[in-house]
N, C-alpha and C. Protein backbone atom coordinates (compact mmCIF):
# COMPACT_ATOMS: atom_id res chain seq x y z
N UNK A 1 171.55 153.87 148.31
CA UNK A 1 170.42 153.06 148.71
C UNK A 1 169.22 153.33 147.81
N UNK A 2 168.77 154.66 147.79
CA UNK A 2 168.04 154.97 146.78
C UNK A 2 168.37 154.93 144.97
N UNK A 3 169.30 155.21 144.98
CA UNK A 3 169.28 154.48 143.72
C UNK A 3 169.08 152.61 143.29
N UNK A 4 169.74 152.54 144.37
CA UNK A 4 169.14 150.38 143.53
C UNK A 4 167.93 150.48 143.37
N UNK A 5 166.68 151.38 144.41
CA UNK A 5 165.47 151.29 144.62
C UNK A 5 164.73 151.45 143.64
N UNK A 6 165.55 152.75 142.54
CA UNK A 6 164.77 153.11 140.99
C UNK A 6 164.62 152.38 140.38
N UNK A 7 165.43 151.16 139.64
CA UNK A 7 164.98 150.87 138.80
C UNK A 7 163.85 149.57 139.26
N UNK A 8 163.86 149.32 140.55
CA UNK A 8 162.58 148.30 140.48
C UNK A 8 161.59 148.56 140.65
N UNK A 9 161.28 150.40 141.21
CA UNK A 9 160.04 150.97 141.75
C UNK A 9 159.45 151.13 139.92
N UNK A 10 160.73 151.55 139.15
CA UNK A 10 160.29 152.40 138.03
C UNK A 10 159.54 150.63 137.09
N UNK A 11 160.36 149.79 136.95
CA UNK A 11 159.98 148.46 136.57
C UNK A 11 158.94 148.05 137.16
N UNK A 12 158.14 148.13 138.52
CA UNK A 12 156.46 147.77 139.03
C UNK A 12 156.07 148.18 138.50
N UNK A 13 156.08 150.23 138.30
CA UNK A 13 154.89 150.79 137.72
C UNK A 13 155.04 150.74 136.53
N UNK A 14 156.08 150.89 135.15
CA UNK A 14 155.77 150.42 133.89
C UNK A 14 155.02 149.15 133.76
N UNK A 15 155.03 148.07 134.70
CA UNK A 15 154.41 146.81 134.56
C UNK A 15 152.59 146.87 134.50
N UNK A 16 152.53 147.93 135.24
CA UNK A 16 151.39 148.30 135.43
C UNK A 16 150.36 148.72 134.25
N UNK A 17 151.22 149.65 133.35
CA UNK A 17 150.80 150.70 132.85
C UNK A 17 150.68 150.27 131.50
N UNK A 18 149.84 150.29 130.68
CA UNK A 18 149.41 149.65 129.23
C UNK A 18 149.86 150.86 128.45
N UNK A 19 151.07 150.34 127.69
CA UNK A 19 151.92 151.32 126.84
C UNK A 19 151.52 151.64 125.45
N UNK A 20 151.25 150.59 125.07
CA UNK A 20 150.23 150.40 123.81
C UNK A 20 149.38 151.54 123.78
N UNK A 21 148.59 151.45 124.73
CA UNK A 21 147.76 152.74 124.77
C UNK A 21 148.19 153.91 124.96
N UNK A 22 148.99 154.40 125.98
CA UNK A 22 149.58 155.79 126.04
C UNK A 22 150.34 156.16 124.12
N UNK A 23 150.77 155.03 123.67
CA UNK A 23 151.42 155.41 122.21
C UNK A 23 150.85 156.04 121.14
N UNK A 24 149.27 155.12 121.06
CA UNK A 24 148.58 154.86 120.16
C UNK A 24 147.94 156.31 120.11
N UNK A 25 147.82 156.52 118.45
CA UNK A 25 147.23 157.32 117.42
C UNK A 25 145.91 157.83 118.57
N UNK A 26 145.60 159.08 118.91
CA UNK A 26 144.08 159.30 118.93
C UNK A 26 143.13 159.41 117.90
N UNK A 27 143.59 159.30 116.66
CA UNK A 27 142.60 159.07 115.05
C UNK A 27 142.24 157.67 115.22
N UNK A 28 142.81 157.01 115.87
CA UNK A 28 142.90 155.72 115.50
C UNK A 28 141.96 155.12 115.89
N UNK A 29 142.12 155.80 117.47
CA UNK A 29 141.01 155.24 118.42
C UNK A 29 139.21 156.31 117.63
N UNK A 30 139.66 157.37 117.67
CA UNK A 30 138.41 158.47 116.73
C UNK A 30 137.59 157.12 116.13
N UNK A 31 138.35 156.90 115.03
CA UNK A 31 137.81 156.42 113.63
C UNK A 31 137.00 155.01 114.13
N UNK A 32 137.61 154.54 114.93
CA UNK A 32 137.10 153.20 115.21
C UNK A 32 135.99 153.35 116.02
N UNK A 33 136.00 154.08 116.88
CA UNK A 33 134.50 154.86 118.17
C UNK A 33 133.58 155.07 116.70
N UNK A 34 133.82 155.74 116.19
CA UNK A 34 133.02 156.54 114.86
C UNK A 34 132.24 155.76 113.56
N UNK A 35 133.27 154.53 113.92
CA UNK A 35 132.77 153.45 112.97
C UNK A 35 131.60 152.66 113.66
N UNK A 36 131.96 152.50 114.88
CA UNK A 36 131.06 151.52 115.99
C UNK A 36 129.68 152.05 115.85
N UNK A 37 130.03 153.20 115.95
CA UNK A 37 128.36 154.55 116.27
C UNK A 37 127.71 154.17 114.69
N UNK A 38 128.68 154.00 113.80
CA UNK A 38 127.81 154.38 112.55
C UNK A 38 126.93 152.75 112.40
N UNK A 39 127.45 151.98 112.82
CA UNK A 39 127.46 150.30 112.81
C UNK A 39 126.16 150.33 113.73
N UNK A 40 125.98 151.37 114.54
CA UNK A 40 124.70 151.33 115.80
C UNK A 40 123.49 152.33 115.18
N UNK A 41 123.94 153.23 114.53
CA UNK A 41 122.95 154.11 114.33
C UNK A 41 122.34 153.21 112.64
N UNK A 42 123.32 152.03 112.27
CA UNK A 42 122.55 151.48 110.73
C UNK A 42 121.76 150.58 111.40
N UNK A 43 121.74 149.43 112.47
CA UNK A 43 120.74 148.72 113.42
C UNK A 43 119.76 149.44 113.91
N UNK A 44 119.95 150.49 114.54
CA UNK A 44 118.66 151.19 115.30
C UNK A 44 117.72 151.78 113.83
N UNK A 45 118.80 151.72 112.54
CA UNK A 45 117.51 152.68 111.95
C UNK A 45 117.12 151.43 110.65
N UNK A 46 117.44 150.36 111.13
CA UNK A 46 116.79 149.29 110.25
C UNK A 46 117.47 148.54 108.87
N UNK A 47 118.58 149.21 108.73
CA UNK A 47 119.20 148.96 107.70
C UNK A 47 120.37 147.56 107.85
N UNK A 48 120.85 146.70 106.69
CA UNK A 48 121.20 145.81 106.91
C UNK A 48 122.85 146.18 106.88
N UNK A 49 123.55 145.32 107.69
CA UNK A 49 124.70 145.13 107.55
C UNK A 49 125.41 145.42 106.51
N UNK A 50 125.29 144.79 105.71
CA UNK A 50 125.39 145.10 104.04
C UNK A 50 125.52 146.49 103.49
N UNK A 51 124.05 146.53 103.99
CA UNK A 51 123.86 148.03 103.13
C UNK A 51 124.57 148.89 104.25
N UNK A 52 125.30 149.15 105.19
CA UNK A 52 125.80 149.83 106.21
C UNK A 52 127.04 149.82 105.34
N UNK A 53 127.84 148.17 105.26
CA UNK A 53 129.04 148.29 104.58
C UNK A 53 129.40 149.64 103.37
N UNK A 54 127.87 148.75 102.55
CA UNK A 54 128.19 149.53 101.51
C UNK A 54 127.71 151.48 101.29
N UNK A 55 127.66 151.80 102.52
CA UNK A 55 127.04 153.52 102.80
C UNK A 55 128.26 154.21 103.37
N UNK A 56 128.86 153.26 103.33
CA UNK A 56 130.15 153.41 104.84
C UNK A 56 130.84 153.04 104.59
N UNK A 57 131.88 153.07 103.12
CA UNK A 57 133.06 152.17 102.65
C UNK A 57 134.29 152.49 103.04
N UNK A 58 134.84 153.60 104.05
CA UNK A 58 136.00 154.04 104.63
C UNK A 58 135.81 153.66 106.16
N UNK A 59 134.66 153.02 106.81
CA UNK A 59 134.62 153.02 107.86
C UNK A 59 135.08 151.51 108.24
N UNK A 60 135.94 151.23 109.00
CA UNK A 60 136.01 149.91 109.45
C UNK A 60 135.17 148.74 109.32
N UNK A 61 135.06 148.03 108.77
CA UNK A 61 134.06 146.60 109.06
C UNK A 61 133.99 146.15 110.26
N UNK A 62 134.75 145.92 110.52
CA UNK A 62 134.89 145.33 111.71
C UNK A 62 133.99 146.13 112.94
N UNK A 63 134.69 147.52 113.34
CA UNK A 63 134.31 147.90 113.59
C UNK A 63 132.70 148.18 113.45
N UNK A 64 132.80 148.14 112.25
CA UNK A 64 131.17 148.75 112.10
C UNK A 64 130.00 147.05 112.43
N UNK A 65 130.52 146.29 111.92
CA UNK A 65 129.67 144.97 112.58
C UNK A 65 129.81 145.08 113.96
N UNK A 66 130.94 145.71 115.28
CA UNK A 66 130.32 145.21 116.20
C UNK A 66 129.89 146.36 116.68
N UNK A 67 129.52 147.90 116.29
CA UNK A 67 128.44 148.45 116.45
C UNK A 67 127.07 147.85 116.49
N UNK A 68 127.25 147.70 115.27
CA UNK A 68 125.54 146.92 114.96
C UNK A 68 125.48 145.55 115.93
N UNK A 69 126.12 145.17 115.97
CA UNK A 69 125.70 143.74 116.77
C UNK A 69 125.43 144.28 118.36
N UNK A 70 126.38 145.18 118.74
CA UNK A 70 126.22 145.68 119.92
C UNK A 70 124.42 146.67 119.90
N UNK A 71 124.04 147.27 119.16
CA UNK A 71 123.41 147.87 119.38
C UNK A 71 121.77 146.57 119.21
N UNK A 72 122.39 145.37 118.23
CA UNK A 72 121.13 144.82 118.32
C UNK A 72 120.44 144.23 119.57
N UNK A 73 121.47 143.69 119.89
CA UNK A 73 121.83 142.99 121.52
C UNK A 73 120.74 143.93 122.35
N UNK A 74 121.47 145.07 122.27
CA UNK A 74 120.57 145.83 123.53
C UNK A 74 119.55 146.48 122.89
N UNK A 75 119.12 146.42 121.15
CA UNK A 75 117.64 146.74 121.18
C UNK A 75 116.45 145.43 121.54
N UNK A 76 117.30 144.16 121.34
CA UNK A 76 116.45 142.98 121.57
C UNK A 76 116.29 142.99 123.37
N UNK A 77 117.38 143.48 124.21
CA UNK A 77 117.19 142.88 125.35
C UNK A 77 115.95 144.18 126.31
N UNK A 78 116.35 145.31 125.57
CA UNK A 78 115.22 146.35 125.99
C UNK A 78 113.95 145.84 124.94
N UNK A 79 113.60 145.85 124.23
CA UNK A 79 112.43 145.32 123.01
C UNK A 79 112.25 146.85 122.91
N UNK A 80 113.29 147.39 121.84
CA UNK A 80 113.43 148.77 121.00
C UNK A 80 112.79 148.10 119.69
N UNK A 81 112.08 148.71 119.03
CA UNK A 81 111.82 148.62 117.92
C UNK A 81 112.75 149.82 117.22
N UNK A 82 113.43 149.40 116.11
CA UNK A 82 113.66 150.35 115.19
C UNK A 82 113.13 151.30 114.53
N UNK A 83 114.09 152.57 113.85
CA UNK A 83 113.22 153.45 113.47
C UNK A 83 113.26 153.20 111.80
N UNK A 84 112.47 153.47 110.59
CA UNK A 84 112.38 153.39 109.29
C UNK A 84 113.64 154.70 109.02
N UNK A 85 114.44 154.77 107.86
CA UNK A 85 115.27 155.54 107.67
C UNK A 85 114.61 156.68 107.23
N UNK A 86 114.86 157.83 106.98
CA UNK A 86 113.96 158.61 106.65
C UNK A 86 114.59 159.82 105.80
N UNK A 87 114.36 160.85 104.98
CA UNK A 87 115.70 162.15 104.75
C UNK A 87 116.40 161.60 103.62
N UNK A 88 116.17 160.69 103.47
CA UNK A 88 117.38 160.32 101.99
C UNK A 88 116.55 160.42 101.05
N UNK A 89 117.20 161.00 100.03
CA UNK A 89 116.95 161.02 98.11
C UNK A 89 117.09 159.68 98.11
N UNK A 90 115.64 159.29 97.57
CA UNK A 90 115.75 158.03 96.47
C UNK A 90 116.69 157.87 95.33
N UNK A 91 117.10 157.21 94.94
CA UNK A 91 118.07 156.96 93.82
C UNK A 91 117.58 157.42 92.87
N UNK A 92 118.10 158.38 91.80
CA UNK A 92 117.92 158.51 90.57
C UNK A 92 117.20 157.53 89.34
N UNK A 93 116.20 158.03 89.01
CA UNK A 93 115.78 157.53 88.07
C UNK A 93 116.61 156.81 86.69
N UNK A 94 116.49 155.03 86.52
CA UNK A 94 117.82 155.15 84.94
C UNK A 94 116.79 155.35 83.92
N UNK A 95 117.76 156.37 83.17
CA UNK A 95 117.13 157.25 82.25
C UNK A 95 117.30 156.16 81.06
N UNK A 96 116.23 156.11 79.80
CA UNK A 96 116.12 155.02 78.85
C UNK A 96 117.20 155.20 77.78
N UNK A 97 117.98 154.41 77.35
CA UNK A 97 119.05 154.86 76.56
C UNK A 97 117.92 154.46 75.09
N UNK A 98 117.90 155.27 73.90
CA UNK A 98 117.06 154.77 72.65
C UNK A 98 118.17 154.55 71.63
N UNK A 99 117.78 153.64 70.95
CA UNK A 99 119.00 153.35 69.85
C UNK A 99 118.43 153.27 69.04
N UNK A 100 119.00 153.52 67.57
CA UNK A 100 118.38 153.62 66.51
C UNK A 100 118.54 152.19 66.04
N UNK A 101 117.76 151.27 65.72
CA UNK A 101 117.84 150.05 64.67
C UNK A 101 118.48 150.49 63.33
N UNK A 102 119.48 149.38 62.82
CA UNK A 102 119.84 149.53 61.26
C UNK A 102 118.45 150.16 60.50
N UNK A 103 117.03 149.45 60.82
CA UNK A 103 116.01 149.37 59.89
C UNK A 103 115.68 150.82 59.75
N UNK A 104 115.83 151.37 61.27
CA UNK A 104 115.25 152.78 61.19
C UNK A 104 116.49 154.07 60.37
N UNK A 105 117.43 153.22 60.64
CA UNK A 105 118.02 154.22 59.83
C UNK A 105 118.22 154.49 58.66
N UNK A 106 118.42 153.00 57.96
CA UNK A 106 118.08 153.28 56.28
C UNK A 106 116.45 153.56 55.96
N UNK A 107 115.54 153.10 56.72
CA UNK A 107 114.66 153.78 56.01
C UNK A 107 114.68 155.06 55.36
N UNK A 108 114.05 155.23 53.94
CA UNK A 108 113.70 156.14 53.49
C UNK A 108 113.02 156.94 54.41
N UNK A 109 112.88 158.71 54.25
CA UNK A 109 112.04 159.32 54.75
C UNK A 109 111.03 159.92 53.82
N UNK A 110 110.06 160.62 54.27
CA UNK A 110 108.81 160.32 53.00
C UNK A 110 108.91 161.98 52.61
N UNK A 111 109.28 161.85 51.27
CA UNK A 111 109.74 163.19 50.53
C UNK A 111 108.03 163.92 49.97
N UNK A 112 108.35 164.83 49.65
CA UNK A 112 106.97 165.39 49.12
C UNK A 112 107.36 165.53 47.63
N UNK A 113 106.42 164.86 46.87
CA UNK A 113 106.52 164.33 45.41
C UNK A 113 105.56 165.44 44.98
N UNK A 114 107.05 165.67 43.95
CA UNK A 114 106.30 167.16 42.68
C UNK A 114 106.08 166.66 41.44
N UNK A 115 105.15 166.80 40.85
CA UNK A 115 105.17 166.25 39.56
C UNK A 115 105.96 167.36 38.39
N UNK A 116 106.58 167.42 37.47
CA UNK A 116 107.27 168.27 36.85
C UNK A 116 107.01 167.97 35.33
C-alpha cells in the first residue's frame, strides 16, 4: 500500500521544488549579486553606465545595468542625491613624445673655428 504511495508523494514534492536552483553554481549566483552591487554603488556615486561597463569589464552587463537601474529607481523615488566619486588617481599625465625633424638633424652644429 505504501509503496504505490511513494512515487506520487515523492512526484508532488519534486513538483514543488525549483531544481534549477538547488543545482546551480553558488559563484554563479556570488558573481551576479556582486555585479548588481557594483551596477548600484556606480548610480549612487554618479558615474555613467558606460563608464561602470568600462571600470568593471569582468562583471556582468547585464547584471550590472540592472543594479544601476535598480538603484536609480529608488534614488529617484526617495530624492537621494548622489555622491561625487572621490579616492581615485586621476589618470596619468600623456607625456610629449619629441621628434627630431629631418631639418634638425642634418643641420650643421656650430664648430669653434681656429684659424691655423
Amino acid at each position: 500500500m505504501y509503496l504505490r504511495l511513494l512515487p506520487i508523494t515523492l512526484t508532488l514534492l519534486l513538483a514543488g521544488c525549483d531544481l534549477e536552483a538547488l543545482l546551480a553554481d553558488p559563484r554563479v549566483a556570488q558573481r551576479e549579486a556582486d555585479a548588481k552591487a557594483i551596477g548600484s554603488a556606480c548610480r549612487h556615486g554618479l558615474r555613467s553606465i558606460e563608464d561602470c561597463y568600462a571600470l568593471n569589464e569582468k562583471a556582468s552587463k547585464a547584471a550590472v545595468f540592472a543594479g544601476w537601474k535598480d538603484m536609480d529607481q529608488y534614488m529617484r523615488d526617495n530624492k537621494i542625491e548622489g555622491i561625487a566619486p572621490s579616492g581615485l588617481k586621476p589618470p596619468p599625465p600623456q607625456e610629449e613624445i619629441v621628434t627630431e625633424t629631418k631639418e634638425e638633424k642634418t643641420k650643421p652644429t656650430a664648430k669653434a673655428s681656429g684659424k691655423s
